[in-house]
C-alpha atoms as a PDB file:
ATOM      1  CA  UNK A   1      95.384  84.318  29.427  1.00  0.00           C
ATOM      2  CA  UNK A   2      92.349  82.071  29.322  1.00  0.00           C
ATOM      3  CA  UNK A   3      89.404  82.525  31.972  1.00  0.00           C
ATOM      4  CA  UNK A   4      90.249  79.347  33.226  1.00  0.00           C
ATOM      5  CA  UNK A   5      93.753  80.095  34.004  1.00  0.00           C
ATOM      6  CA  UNK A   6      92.548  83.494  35.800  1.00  0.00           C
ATOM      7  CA  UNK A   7      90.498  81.467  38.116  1.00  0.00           C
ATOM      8  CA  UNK A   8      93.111  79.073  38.792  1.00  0.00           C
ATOM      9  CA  UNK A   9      95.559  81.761  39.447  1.00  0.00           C
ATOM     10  CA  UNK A  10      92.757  84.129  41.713  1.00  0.00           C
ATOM     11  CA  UNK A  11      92.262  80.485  43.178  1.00  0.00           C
ATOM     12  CA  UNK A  12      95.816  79.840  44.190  1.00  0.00           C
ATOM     13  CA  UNK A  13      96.133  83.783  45.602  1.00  0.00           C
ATOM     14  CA  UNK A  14      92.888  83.926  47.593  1.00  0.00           C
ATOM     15  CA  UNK A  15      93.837  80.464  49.554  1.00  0.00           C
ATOM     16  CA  UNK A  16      97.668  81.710  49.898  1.00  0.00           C
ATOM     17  CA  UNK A  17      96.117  85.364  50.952  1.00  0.00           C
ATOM     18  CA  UNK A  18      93.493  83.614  53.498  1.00  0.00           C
ATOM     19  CA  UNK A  19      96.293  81.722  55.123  1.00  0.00           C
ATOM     20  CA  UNK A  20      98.131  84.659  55.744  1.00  0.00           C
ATOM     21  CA  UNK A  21      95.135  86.810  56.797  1.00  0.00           C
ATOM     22  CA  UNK A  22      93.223  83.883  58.798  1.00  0.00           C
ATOM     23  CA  UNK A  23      96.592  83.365  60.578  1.00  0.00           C
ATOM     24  CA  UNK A  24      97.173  86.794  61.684  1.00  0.00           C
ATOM     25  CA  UNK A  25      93.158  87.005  62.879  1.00  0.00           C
ATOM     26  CA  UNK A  26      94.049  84.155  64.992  1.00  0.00           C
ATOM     27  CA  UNK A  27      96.867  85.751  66.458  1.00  0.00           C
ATOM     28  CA  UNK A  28      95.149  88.565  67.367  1.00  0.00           C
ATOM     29  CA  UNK A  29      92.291  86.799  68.492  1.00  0.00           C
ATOM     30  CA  UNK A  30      95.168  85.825  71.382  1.00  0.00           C
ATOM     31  CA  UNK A  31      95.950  88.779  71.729  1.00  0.00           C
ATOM     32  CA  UNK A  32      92.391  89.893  72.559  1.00  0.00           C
ATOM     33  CA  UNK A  33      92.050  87.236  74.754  1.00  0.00           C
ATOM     34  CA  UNK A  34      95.468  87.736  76.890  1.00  0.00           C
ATOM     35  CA  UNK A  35      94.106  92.246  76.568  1.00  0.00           C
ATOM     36  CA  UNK A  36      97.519  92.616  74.518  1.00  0.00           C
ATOM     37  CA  UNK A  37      98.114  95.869  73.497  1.00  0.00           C
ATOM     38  CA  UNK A  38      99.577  96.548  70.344  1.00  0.00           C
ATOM     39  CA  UNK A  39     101.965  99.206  69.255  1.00  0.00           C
ATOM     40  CA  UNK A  40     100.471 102.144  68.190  1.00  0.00           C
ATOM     41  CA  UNK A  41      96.805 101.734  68.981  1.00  0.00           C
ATOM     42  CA  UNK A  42      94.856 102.448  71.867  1.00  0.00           C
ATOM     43  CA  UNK A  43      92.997  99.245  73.748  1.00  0.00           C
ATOM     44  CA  UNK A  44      90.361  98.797  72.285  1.00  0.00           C
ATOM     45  CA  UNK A  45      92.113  98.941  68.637  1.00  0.00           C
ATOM     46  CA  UNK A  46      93.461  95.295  68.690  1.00  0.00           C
ATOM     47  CA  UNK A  47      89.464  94.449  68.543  1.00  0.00           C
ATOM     48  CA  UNK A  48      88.810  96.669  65.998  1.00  0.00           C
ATOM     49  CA  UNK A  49      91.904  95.090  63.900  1.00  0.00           C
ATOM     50  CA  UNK A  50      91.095  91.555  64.467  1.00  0.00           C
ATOM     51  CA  UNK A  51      87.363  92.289  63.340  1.00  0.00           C
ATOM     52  CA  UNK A  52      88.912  93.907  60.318  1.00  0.00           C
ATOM     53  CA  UNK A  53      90.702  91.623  59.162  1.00  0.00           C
ATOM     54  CA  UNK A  54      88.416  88.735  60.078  1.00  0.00           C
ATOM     55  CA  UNK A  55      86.015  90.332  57.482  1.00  0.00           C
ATOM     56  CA  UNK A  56      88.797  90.755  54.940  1.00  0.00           C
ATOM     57  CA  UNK A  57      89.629  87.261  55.623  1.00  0.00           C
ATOM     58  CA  UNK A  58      86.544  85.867  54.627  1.00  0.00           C
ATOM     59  CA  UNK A  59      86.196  87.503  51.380  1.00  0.00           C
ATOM     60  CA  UNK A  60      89.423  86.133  50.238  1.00  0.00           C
ATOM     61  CA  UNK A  61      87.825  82.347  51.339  1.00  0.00           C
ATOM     62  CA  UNK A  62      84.358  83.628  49.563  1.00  0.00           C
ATOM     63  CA  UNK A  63      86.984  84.816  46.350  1.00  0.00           C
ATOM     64  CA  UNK A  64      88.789  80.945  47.045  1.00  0.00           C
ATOM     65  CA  UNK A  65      85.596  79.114  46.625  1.00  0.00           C
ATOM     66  CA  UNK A  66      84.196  80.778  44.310  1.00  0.00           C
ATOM     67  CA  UNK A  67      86.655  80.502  41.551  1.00  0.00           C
ATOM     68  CA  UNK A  68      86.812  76.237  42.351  1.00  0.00           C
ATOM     69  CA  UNK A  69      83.280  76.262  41.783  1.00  0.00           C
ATOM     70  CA  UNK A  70      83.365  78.570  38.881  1.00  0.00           C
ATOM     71  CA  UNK A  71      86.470  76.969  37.327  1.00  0.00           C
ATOM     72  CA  UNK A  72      85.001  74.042  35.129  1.00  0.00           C
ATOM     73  CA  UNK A  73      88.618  72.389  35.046  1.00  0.00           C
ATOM     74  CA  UNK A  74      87.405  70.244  38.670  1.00  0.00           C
ATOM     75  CA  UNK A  75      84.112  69.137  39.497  1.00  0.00           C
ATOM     76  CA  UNK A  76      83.409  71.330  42.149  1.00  0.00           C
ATOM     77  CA  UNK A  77      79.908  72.326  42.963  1.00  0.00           C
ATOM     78  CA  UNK A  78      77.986  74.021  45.777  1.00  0.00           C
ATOM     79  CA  UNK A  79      77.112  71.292  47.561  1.00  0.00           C
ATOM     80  CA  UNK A  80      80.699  69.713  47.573  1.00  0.00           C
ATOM     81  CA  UNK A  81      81.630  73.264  49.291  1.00  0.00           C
ATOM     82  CA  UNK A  82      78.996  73.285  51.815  1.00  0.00           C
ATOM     83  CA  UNK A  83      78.717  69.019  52.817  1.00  0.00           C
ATOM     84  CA  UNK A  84      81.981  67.429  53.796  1.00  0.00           C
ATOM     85  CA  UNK A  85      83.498  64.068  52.011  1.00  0.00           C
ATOM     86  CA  UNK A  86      81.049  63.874  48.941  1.00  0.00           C
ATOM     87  CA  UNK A  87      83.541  65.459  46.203  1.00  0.00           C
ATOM     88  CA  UNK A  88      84.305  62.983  43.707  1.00  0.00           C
ATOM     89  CA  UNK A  89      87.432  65.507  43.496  1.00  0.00           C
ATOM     90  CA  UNK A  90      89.813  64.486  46.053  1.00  0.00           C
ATOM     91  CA  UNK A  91      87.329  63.621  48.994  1.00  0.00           C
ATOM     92  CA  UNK A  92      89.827  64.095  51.806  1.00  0.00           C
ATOM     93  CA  UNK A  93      91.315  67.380  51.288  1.00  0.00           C
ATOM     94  CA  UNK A  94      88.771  69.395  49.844  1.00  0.00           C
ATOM     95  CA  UNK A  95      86.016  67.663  52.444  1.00  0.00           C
ATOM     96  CA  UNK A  96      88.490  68.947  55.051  1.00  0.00           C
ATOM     97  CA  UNK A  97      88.560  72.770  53.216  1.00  0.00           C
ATOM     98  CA  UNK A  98      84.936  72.254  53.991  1.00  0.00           C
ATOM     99  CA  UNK A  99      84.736  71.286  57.403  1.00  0.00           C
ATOM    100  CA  UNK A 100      87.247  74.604  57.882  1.00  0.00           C
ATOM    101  CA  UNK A 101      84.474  76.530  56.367  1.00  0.00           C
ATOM    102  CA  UNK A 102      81.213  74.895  58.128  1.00  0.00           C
ATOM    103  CA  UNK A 103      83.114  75.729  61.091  1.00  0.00           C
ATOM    104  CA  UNK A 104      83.948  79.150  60.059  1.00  0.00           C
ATOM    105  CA  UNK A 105      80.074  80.003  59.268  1.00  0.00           C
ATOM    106  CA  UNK A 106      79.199  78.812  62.545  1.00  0.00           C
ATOM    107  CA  UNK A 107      81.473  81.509  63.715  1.00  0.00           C
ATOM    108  CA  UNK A 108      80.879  83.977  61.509  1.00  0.00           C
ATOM    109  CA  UNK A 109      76.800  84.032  62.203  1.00  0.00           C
ATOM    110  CA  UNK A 110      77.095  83.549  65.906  1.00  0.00           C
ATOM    111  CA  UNK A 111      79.043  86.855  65.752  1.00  0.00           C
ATOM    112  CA  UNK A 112      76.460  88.416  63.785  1.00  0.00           C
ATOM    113  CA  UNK A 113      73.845  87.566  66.588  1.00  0.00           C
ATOM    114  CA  UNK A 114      76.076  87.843  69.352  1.00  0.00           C
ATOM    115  CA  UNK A 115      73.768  90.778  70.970  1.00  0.00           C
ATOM    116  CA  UNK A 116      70.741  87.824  70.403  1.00  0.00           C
ATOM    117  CA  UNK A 117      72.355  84.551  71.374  1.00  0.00           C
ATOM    118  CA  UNK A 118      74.535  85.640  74.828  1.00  0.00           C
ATOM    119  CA  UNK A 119      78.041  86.164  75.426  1.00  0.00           C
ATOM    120  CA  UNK A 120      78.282  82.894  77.152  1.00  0.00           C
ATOM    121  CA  UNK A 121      77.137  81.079  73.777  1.00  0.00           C
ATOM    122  CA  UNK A 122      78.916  83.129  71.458  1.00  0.00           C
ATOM    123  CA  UNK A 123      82.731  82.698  73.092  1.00  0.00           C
ATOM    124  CA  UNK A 124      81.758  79.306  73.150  1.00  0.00           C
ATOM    125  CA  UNK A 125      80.932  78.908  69.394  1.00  0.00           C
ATOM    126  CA  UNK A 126      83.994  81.248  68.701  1.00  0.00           C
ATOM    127  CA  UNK A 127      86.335  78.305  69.824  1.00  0.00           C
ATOM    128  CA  UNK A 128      85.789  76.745  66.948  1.00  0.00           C
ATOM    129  CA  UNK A 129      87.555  79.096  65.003  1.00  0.00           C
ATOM    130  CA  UNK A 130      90.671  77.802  66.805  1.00  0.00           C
ATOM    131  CA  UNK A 131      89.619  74.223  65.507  1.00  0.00           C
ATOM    132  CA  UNK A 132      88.928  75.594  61.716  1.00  0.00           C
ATOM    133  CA  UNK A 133      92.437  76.975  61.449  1.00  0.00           C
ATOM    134  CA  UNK A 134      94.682  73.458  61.543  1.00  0.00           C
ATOM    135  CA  UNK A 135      92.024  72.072  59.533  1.00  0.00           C
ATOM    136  CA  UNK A 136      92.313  74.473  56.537  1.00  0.00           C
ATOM    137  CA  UNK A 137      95.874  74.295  57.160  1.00  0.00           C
ATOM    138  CA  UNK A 138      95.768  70.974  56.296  1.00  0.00           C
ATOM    139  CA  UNK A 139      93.404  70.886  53.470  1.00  0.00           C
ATOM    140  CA  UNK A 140      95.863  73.272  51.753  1.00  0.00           C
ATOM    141  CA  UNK A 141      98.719  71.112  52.122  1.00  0.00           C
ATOM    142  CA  UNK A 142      97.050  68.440  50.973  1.00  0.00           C
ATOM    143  CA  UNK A 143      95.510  69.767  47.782  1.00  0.00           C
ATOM    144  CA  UNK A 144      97.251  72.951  46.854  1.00  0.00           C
ATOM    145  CA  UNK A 145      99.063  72.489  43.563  1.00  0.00           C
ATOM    146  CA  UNK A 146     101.875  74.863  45.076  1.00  0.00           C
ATOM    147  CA  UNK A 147     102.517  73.169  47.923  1.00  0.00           C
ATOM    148  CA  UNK A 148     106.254  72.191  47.001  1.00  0.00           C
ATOM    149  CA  UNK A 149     106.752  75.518  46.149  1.00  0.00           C
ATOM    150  CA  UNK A 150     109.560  77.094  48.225  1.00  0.00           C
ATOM    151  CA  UNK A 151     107.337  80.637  49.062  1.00  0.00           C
ATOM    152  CA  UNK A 152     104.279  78.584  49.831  1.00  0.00           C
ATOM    153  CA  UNK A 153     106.085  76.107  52.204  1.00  0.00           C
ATOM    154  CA  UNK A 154     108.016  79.049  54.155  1.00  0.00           C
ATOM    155  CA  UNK A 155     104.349  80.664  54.285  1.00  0.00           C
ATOM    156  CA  UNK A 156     103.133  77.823  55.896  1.00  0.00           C
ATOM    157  CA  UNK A 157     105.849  77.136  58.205  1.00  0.00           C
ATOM    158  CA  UNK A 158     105.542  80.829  59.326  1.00  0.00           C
ATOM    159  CA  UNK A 159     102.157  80.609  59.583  1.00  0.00           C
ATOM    160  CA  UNK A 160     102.065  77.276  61.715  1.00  0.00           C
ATOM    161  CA  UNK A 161     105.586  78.353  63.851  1.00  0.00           C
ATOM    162  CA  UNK A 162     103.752  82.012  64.633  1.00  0.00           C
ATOM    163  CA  UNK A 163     100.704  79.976  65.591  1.00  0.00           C
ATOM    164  CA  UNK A 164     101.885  77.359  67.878  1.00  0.00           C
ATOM    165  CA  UNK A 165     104.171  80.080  69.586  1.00  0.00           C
ATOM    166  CA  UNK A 166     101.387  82.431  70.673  1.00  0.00           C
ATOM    167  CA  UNK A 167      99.080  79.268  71.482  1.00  0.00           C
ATOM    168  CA  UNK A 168     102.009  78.073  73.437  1.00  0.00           C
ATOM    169  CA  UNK A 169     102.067  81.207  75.326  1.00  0.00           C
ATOM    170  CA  UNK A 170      98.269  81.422  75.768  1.00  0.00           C
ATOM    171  CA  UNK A 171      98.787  77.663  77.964  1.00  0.00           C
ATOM    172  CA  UNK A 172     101.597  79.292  79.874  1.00  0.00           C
ATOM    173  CA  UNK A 173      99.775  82.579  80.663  1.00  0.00           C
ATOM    174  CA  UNK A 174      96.563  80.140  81.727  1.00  0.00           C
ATOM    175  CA  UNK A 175      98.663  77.816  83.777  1.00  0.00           C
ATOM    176  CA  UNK A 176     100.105  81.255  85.411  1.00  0.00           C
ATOM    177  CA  UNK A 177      97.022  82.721  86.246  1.00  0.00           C
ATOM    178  CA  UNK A 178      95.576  79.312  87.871  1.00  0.00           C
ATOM    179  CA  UNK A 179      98.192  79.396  90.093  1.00  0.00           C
ATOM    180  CA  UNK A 180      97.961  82.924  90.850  1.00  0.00           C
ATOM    181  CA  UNK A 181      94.979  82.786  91.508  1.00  0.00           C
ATOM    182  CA  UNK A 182      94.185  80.529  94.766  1.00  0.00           C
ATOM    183  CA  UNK A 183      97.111  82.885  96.750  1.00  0.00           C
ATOM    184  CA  UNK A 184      94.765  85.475  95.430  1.00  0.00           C
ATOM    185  CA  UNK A 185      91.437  84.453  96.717  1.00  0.00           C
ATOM    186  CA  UNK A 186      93.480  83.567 100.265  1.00  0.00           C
ATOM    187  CA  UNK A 187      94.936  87.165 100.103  1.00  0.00           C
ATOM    188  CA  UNK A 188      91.574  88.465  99.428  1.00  0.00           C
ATOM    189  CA  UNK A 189      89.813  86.654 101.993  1.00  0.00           C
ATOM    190  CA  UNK A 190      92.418  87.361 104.472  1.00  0.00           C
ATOM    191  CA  UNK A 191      92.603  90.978 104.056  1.00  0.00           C
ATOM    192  CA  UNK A 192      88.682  91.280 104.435  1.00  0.00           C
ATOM    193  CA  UNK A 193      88.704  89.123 107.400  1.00  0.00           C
ATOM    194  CA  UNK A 194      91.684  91.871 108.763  1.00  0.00           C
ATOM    195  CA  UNK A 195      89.302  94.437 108.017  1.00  0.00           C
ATOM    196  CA  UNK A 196      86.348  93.148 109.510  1.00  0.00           C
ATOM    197  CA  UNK A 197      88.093  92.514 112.953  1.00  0.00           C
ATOM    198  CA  UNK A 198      90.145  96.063 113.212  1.00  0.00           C
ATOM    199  CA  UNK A 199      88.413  98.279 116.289  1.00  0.00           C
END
């Protein structure tokens, strides 16, 4: 096996890998959000999971760019990883691969100064997570050489089904708890004004 074939293969296996890995991350990042508990681990241990696994994540996208850049078969250089649209290699898809990761350092270093920067600024930088995700999505489909494959296509079917499914919960849960919420406040206020008028 030639180098170049290793890096094409550690290529194709660190994109699949991140998929998988990026997918579950943003699953539990729902699951954070909605204070989900999972099986098996106390409260705080969905945090601690989707942290995990948001590092391990990333190396498999630092292993996936790597090994384009390093793999002299494409012309893909450092700048083509880190400015969108100027690859002479397939503009579209790999300029979208980029925009996934731009978006995904944003979110990585606003996490690493989230003490410095505010809660308030860091939850709103971490949204964009939720925006990097289709976008890689798509800049795999579009320039993965196994994207006919049969295990790569029920990967990515899984991957987008298991998505939209806990998004699509995430809306419902919202659009509960906003209507919950005003026969809350009139409870609340109601109660207190019951309290304040007793003898």
């Amino acid at each position: 096996m030639t180098d170049s074939s290793v890096l094409w293969y550690a290529n194709r296996a660190s994109g699949a890998a991140g998929l998988f890995l990026f997918t579950v991350v943003v699953l539990l990042g729902i699951a954070v959000r909605l204070r989900v508990r999972l099986p098996g681990l106390p409260r705080f241990g969905t945090v601690s999971l989707h942290r995990v696994l948001s590092l391990s994540a990333t190396a498999f996208l630092a292993l996936h760019i790597t090994s384009a850049v390093v793999d002299g078969y494409v012309d893909i250089t450092v700048l083509d990883v880190l400015v969108p649209f100027t690859s002479a290699y397939q503009p579209l898809w790999l300029g979208l691969g980029t925009v996934a990761l731009d978006l995904m350092l944003a979110v990585l270093v606003t996490s690493l100064l989230r003490a410095r920067i505010g809660l308030r600024t860091w939850r709103a930088v971490h949204w964009l997570a939720y925006a990097s995700w289709p976008v890689a999505v798509v800049h795999g489909i579009g320039i993965g050489t196994d994207t006919g494959a049969d295990w790569l296509l029920w990967l990515t079917i899984s991957c987008v089904a298991a998505v939209l499914a806990a998004f699509g919960f995430r809306v419902a849960h919202a659009v509960r708890a906003s209507r919950r919420t005003p026969a809350a406040l009139l409870l609340t206020a109601e109660l207190r004004t019951t309290a304040g008028t007793r003898p």
